[in-house]
Protein backbone atom coordinates (compact mmCIF):
# COMPACT_ATOMS: atom_id res chain seq x y z
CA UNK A 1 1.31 -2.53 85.59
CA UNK A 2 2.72 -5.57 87.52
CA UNK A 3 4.55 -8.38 86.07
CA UNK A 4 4.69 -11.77 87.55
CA UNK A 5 7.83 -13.65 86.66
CA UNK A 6 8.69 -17.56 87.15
CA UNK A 7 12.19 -18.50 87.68
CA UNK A 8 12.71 -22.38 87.51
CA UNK A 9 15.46 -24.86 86.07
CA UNK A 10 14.71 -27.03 83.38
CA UNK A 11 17.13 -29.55 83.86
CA UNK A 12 18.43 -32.01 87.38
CA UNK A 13 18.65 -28.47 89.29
CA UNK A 14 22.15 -26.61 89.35
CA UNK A 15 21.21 -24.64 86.65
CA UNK A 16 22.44 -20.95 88.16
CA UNK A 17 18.42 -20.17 89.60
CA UNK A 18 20.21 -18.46 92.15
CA UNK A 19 22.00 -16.19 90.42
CA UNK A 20 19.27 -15.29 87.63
CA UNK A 21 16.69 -14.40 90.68
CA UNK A 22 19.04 -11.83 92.20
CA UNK A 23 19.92 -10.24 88.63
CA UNK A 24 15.82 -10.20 88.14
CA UNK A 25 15.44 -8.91 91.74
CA UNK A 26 17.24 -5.32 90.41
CA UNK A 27 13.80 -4.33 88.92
CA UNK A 28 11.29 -7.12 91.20
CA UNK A 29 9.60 -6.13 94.30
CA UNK A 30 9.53 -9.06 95.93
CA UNK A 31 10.43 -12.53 95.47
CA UNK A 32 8.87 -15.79 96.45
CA UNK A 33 9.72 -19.30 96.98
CA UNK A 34 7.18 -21.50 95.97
CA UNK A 35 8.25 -25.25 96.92
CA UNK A 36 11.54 -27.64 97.89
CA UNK A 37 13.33 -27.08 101.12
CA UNK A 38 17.30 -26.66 102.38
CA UNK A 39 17.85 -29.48 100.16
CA UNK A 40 18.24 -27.33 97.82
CA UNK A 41 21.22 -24.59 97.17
CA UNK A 42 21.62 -21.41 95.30
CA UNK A 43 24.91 -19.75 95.12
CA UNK A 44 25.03 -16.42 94.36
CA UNK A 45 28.88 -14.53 94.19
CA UNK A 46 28.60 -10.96 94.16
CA UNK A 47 32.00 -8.50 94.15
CA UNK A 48 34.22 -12.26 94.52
CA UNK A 49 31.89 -12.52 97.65
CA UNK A 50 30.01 -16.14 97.68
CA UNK A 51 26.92 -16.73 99.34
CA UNK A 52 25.03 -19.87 99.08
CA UNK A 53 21.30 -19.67 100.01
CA UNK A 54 18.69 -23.06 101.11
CA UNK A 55 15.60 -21.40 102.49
CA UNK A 56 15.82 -17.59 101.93
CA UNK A 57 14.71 -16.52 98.54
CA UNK A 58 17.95 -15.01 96.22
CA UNK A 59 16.52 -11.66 96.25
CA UNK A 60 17.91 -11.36 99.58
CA UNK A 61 20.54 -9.92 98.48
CA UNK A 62 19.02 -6.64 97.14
CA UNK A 63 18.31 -4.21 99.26
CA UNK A 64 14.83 -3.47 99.45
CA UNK A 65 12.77 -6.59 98.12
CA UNK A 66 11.26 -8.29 100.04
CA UNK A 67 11.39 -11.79 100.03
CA UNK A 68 8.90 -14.34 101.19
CA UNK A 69 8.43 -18.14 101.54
CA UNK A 70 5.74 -19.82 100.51
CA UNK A 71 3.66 -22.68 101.57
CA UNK A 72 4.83 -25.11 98.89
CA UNK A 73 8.17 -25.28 100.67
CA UNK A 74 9.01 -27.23 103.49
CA UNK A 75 10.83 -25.64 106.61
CA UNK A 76 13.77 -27.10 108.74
CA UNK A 77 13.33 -24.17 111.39
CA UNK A 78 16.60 -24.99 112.46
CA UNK A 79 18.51 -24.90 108.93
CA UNK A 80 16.14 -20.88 108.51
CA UNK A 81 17.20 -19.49 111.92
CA UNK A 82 21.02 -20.54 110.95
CA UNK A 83 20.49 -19.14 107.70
CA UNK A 84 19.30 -15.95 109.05
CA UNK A 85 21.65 -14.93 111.47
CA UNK A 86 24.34 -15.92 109.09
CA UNK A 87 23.44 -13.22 106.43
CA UNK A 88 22.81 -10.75 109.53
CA UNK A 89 26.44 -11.38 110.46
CA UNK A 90 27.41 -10.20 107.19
CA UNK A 91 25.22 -7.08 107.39
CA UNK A 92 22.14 -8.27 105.50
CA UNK A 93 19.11 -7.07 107.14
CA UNK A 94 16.34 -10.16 106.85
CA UNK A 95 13.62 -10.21 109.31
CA UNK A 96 12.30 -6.65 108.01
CA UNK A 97 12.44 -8.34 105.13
CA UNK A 98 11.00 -11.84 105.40
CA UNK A 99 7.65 -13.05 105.74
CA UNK A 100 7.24 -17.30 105.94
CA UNK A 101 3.78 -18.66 105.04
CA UNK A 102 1.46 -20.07 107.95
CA UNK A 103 0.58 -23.13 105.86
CA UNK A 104 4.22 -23.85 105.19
CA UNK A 105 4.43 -27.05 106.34
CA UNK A 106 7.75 -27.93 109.02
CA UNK A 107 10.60 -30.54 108.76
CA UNK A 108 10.87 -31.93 112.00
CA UNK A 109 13.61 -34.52 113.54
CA UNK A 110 11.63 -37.20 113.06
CA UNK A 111 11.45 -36.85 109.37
CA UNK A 112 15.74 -36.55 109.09
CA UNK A 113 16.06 -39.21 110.81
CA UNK A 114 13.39 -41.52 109.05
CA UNK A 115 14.78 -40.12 105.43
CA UNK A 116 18.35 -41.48 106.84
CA UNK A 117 17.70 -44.27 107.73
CA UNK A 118 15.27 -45.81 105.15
CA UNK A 119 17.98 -44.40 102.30
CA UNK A 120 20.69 -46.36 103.90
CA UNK A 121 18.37 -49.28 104.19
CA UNK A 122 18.09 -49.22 100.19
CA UNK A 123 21.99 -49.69 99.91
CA UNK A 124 22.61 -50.05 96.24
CA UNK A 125 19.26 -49.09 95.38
CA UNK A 126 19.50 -45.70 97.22
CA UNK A 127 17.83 -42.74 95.46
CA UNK A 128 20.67 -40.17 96.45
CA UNK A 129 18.61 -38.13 98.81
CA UNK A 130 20.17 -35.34 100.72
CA UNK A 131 18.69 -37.31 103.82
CA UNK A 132 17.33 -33.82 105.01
CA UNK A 133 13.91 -34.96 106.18
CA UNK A 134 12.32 -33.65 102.88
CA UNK A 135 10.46 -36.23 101.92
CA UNK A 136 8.74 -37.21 104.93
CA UNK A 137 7.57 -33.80 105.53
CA UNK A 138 5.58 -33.93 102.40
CA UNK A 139 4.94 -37.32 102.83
CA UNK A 140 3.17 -35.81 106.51
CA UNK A 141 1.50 -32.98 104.51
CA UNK A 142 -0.36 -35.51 102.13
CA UNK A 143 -1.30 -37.70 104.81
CA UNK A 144 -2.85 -34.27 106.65
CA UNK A 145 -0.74 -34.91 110.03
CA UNK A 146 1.79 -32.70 109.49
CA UNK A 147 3.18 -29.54 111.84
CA UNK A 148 2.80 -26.49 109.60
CA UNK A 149 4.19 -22.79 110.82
CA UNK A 150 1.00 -21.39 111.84
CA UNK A 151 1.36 -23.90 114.30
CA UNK A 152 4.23 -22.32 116.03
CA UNK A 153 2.25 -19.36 117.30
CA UNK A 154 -0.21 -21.47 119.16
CA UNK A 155 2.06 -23.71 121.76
CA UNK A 156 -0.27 -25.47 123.52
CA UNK A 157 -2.30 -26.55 120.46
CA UNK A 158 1.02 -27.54 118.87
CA UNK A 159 1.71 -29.64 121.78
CA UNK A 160 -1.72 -31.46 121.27
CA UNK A 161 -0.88 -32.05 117.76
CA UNK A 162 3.07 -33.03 118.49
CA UNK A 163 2.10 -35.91 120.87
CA UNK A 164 -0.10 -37.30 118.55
CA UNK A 165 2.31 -37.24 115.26
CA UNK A 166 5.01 -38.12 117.12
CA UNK A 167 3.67 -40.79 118.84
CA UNK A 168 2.83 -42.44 114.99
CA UNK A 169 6.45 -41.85 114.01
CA UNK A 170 8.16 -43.28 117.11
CA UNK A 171 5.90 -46.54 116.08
CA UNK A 172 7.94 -46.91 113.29
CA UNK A 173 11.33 -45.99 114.40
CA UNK A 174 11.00 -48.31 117.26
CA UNK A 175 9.22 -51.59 115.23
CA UNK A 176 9.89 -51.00 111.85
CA UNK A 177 13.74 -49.39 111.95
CA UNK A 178 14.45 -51.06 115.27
CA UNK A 179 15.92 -47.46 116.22
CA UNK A 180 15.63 -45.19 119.14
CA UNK A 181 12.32 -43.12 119.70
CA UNK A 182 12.29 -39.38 119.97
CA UNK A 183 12.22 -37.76 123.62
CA UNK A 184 9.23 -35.80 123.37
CA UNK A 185 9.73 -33.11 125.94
CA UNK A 186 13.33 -32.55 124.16
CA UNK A 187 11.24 -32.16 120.86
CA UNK A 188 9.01 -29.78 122.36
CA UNK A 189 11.29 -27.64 124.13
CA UNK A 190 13.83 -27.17 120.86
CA UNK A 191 10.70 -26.23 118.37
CA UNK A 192 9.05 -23.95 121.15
CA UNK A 193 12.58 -21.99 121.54
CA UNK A 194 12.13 -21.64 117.43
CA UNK A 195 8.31 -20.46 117.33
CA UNK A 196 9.81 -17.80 119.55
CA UNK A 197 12.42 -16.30 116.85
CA UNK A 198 10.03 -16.90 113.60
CA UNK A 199 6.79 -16.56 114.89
CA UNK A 200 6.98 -12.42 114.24
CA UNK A 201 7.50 -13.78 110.36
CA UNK A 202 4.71 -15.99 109.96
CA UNK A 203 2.04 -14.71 107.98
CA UNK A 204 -1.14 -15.09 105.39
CA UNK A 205 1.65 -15.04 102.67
CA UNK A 206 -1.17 -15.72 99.80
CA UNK A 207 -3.23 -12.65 100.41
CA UNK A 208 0.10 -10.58 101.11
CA UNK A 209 1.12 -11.82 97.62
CA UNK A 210 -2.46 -10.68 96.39
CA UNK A 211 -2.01 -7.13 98.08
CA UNK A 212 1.32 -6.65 96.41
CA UNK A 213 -0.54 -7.73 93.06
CA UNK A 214 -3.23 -5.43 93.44
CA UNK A 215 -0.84 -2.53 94.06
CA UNK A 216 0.44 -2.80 90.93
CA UNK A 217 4.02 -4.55 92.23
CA UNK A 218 6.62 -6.84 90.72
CA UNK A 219 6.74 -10.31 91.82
CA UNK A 220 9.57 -12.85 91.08
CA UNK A 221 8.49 -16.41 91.87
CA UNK A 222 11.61 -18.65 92.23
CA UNK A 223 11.81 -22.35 91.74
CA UNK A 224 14.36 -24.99 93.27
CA UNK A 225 16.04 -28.21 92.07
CA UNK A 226 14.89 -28.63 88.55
CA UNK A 227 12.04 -29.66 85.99
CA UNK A 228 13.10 -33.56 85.41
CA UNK A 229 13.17 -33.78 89.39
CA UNK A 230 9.46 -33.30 89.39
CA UNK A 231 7.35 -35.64 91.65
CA UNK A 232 5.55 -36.58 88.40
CA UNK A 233 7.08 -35.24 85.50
CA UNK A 234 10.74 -36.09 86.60
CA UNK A 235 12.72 -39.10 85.90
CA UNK A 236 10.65 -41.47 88.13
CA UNK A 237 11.34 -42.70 90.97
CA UNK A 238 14.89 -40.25 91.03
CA UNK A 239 12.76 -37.34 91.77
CA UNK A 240 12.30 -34.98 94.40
CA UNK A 241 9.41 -35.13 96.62
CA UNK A 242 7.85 -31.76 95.47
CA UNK A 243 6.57 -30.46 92.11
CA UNK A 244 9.96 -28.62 90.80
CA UNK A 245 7.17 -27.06 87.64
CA UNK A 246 5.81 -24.03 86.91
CA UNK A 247 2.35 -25.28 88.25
CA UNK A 248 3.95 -25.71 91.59
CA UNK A 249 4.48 -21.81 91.27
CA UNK A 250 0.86 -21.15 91.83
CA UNK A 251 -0.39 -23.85 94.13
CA UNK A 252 3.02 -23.35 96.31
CA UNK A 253 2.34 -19.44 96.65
CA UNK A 254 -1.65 -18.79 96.57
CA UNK A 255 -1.49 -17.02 93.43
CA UNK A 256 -3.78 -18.30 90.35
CA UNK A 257 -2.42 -19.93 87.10
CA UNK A 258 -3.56 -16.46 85.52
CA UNK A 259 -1.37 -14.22 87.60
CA UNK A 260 2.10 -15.90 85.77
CA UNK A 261 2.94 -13.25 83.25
CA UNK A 262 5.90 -14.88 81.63
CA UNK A 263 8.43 -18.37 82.99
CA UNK A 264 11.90 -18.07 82.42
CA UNK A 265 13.37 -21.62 81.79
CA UNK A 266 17.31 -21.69 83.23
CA UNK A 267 19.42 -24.23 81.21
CA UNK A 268 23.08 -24.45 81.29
CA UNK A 269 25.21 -25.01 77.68
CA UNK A 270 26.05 -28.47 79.51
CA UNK A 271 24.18 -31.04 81.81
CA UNK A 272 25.07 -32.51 85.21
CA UNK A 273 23.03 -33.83 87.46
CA UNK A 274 24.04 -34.89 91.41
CA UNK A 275 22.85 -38.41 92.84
CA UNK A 276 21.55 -41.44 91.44
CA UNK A 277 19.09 -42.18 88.22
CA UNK A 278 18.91 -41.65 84.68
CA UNK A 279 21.72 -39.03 82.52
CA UNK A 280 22.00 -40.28 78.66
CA UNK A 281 23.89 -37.43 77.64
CA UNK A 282 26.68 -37.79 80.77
CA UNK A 283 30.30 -38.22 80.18
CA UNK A 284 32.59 -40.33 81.13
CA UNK A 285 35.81 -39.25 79.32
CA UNK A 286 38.33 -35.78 79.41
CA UNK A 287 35.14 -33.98 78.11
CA UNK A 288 33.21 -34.87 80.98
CA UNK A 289 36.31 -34.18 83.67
CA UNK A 290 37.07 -30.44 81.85
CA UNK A 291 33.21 -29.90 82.19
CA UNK A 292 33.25 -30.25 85.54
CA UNK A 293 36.17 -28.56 86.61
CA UNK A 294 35.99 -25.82 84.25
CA UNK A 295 32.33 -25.41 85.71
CA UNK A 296 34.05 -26.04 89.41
CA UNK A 297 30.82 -28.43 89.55
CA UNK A 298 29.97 -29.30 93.08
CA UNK A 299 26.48 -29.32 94.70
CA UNK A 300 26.08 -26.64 96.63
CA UNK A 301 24.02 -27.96 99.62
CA UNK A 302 25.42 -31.61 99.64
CA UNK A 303 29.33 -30.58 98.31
CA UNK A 304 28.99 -34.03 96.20
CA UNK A 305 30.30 -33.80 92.82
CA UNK A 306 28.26 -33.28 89.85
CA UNK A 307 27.93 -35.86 86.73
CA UNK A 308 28.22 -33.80 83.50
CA UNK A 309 27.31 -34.22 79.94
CA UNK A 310 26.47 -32.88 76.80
CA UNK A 311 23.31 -30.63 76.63
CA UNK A 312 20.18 -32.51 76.28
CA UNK A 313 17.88 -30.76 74.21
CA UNK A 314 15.25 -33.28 74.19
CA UNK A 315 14.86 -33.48 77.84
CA UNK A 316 15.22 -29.68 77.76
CA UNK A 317 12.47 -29.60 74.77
CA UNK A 318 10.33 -32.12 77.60
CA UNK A 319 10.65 -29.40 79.95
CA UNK A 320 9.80 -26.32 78.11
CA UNK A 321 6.20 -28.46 77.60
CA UNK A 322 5.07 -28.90 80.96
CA UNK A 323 6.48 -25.70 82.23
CA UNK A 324 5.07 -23.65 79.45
CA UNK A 325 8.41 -22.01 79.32
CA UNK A 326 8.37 -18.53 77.40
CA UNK A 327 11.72 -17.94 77.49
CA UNK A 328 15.23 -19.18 78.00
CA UNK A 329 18.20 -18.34 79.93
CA UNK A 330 21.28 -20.28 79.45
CA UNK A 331 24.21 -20.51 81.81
CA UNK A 332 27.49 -21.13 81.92
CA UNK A 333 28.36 -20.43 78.68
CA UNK A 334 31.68 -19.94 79.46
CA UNK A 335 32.46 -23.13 80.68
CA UNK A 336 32.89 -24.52 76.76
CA UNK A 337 34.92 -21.55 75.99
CA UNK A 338 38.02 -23.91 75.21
CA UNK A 339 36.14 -26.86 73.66
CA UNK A 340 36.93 -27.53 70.03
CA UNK A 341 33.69 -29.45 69.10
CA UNK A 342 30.37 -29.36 71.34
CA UNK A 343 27.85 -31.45 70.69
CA UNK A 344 23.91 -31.39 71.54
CA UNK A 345 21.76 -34.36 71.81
CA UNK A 346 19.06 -34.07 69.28
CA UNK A 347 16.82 -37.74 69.76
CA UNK A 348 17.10 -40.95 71.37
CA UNK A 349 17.52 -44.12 69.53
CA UNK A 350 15.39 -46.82 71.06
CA UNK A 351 12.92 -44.74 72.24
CA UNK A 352 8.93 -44.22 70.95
CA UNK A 353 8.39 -41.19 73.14
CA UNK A 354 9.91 -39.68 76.03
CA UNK A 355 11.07 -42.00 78.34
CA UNK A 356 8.95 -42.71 81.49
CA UNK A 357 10.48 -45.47 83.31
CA UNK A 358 13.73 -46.87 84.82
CA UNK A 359 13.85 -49.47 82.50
CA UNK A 360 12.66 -47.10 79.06
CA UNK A 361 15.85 -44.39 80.21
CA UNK A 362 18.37 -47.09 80.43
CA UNK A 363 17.79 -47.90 76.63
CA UNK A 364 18.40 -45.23 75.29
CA UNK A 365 21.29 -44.30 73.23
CA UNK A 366 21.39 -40.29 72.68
CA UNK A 367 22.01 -39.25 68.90
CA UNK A 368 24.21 -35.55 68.84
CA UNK A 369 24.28 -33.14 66.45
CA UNK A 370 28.07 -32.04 66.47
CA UNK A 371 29.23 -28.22 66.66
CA UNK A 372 32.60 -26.19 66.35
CA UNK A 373 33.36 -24.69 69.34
CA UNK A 374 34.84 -20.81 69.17
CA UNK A 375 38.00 -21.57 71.53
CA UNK A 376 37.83 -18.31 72.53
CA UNK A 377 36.69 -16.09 76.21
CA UNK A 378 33.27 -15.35 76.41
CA UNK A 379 33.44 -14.31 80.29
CA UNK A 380 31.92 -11.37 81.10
CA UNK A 381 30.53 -10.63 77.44
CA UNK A 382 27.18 -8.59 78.34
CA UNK A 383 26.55 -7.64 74.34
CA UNK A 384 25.28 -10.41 72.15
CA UNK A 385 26.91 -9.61 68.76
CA UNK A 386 30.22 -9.62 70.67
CA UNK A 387 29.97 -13.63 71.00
CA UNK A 388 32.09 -15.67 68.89
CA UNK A 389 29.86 -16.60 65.29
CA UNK A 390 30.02 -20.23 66.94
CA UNK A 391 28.59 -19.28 69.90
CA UNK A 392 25.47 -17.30 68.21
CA UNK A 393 25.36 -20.37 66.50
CA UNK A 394 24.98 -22.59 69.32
CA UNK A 395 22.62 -20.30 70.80
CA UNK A 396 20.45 -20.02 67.25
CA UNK A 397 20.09 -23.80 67.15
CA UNK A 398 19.08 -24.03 70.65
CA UNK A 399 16.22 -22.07 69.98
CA UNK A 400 15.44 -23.22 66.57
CA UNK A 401 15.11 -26.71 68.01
CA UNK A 402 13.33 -26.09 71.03
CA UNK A 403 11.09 -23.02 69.17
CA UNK A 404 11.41 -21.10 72.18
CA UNK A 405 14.08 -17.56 72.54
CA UNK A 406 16.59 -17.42 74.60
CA UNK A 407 16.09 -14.14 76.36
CA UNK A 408 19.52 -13.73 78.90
CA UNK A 409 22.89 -15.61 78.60
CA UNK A 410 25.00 -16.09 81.93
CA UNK A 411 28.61 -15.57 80.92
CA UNK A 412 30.14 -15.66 84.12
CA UNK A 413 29.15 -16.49 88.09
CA UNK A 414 29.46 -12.78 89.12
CA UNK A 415 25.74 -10.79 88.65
CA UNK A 416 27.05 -7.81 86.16
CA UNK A 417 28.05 -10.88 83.36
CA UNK A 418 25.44 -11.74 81.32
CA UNK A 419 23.95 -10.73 77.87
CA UNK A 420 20.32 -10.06 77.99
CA UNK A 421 18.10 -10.25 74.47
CA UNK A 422 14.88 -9.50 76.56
CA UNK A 423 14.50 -8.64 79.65
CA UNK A 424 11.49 -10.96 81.55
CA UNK A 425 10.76 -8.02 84.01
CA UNK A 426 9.89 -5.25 80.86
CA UNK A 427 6.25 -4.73 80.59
């Protein structure tokens, strides 16, 4: 019998995906990226060894699945090819391995440099984009003018339909941005030379997903950023430009709403969030600095260091809603391993509902519901009755207020340190 398995995070991203996915991947056939793009980083460390993946799914790691990437994500071909023949340096074997979606649609230079330059142009106002072209690329795929990969493996129609989107975008470099046009022949030449390394990937990747279905296989569907980053469920207008939700799963891999067995919800025991917009929980005092270096909290694709807070169980309790989350993994457990009191923000003062503007997150206050801490090392526990009381406790509460188990707890980066309750893969 096959089982279908969502991966997403359920906070601002950062929430350890990356490292769930590959533990998953020990019992998946194949795993599949449904939607972001290299703005986006999963780090994985295996035997001390780190590895931080943008493109490639996490299961690349494990020999055997195969990994695939699917039309809801958007492709720098330059960031993928790097990507690849990194991971073949170490030994990795990917292209064997990989298969990239023909309706995948691609990042081109034109959308880097327009995301650049109309996020410096906001100056205080500035969203925090990576500035990786992500946004225009969708922005291109809505307005139905965009480059997708199944374009790569017809040249001379792709050269029809370069001229005629990059003709639009030079418009607006040149008379809106007052900046330099693109050289098209330069453009053409550098995305030719990459049709030639990924065209042997490209492929129908919804009915190879349906074949692997039908044969009875194991599918793990992996999500990037996280649940309030969503395009419309997300703290608005900080947000990705992609749906980061378990809807996005279907629609960004071909498969139907029906085919989702079971979505595993990744939380950490703390909050951060990179860039600008709305964090009522985040800390500005010693709690907030041993946070984030106990957690070593960086952003893996941007470097840019990570606000950090107390867990926010009513956002958390948001996301679980529109994800339809069945169960919960929470990471990083070990990061409040020396805190005396934790606390958990339970409601919002000033607030009707959940908050859906600027303006409505900037009132809040959060209320917390204060806990002892156990003060004690939880790294590398992998059976749950060996936690500390106050850490069962934690855990108990979590799911009491969000109704929803917590089926694995991360307690440590490397893959062997966690303590699963119920394995997502089990029939």
């Amino acid at each position: 019998m096959s089982q279908t398995v969502v991966v997403l995070g359920t906070q601002w991203g950062d929430e350890g995906k990356g490292k769930i996915v590959d533990l998953l991947t020990e019992q998946a056939d194949a795993v599949i990226r449904f939607q972001g793009g290299h703005n986006a980083g999963h780090t994985l460390i295996i035997n001390d060894q780190k590895t931080v993946l943008h493109l490639i799914p996490s299961g690349i790691l494990r020999a055997g699945v195969q990994c695939i990437i699917g039309n809801g994500v958007v492709i720098e071909p330059t960031s993928l090819i790097k990507e690849i023949k990194q991971l073949e340096d170490t030994g990795v074997s990917i292209r064997d391995r990989l298969l990239i979606s023909q309706a995948a649609p691609i990042i081109m230079p034109y959308h880097i440099k327009l995301d650049q330059l109309r996020e410096a142009g906001k100056g205080d106002g500035a969203i925090g984009t990576t500035g990786r072209g992500i946004g225009p690329a969708y922005e291109d795929k809505v307005a139905r003018r965009g480059l997708r990969m199944g374009d790569l493996c017809d040249k001379d129609s792709l050269r029809d339909k370069l001229q005629e989107v990059l003709h639009y975008h030079n418009f607006v470099l040149e008379n809106y941005h007052r900046d330099q046009p693109l050289d098209f022949d330069a453009v053409y030449a550098d995305i030719c030379a990459q049709a030639d390394i990924l065209q042997p990937m490209i492929e129908d990747v919804t009915e190879h997903v349906h074949e692997l279905k039908s044969a009875d296989k194991k599918l793990l569907l992996e999500g990037a950023q996280g649940s309030l980053l969503d395009i419309d469920h997300g703290t608005y207008p900080f947000v990705t430009s992609s749906n980061t939700t378990a809807g996005s799963a279907a629609t960004g891999s071909g498969l139907g709403c029906t085919d989702i067995d079971y979505v595993l919800g990744i939380t950490k025991a703390y909050t951060t969030r990179v860039g600008s917009g709305p964090f009522p929980t985040e800390l500005f005092d010693d709690d907030g600095e041993k946070l984030a270096k106990e957690g070593v909290e960086f952003g893996a694709t941007t470097g840019r260091p990570r606000r950090c807070g107390w867990l926010d169980l009513v956002a958390l309790k948001r996301a679980i809603q529109v994800n339809g989350v069945t169960g919960l993994c929470i990471t990083k457990l070990d990061v409040l391993d020396s805190f005396k009191h934790i606390k958990l923000c339970t409601s919002y003062e000033q607030s009707s509902g959940f908050p859906q503007s600027a303006a409505q997150w900037q009132a809040i206050k959060p209320v917390y519901k204060t806990m002892s801490g156990w003060q004690s090392t939880t790294r590398g526990i992998t059976d749950y009755d060996d936690l500390p009381n106050e850490a069962r406790e934690l855990v108990n509460f979590i799911e009491e207020f969000t109704r929803t188990p917590v089926a694995i707890i991360s307690t440590g980066p490397e893959r062997n340190e966690n303590v699963i309750k119920a394995h997502p893969m089990a029939n």
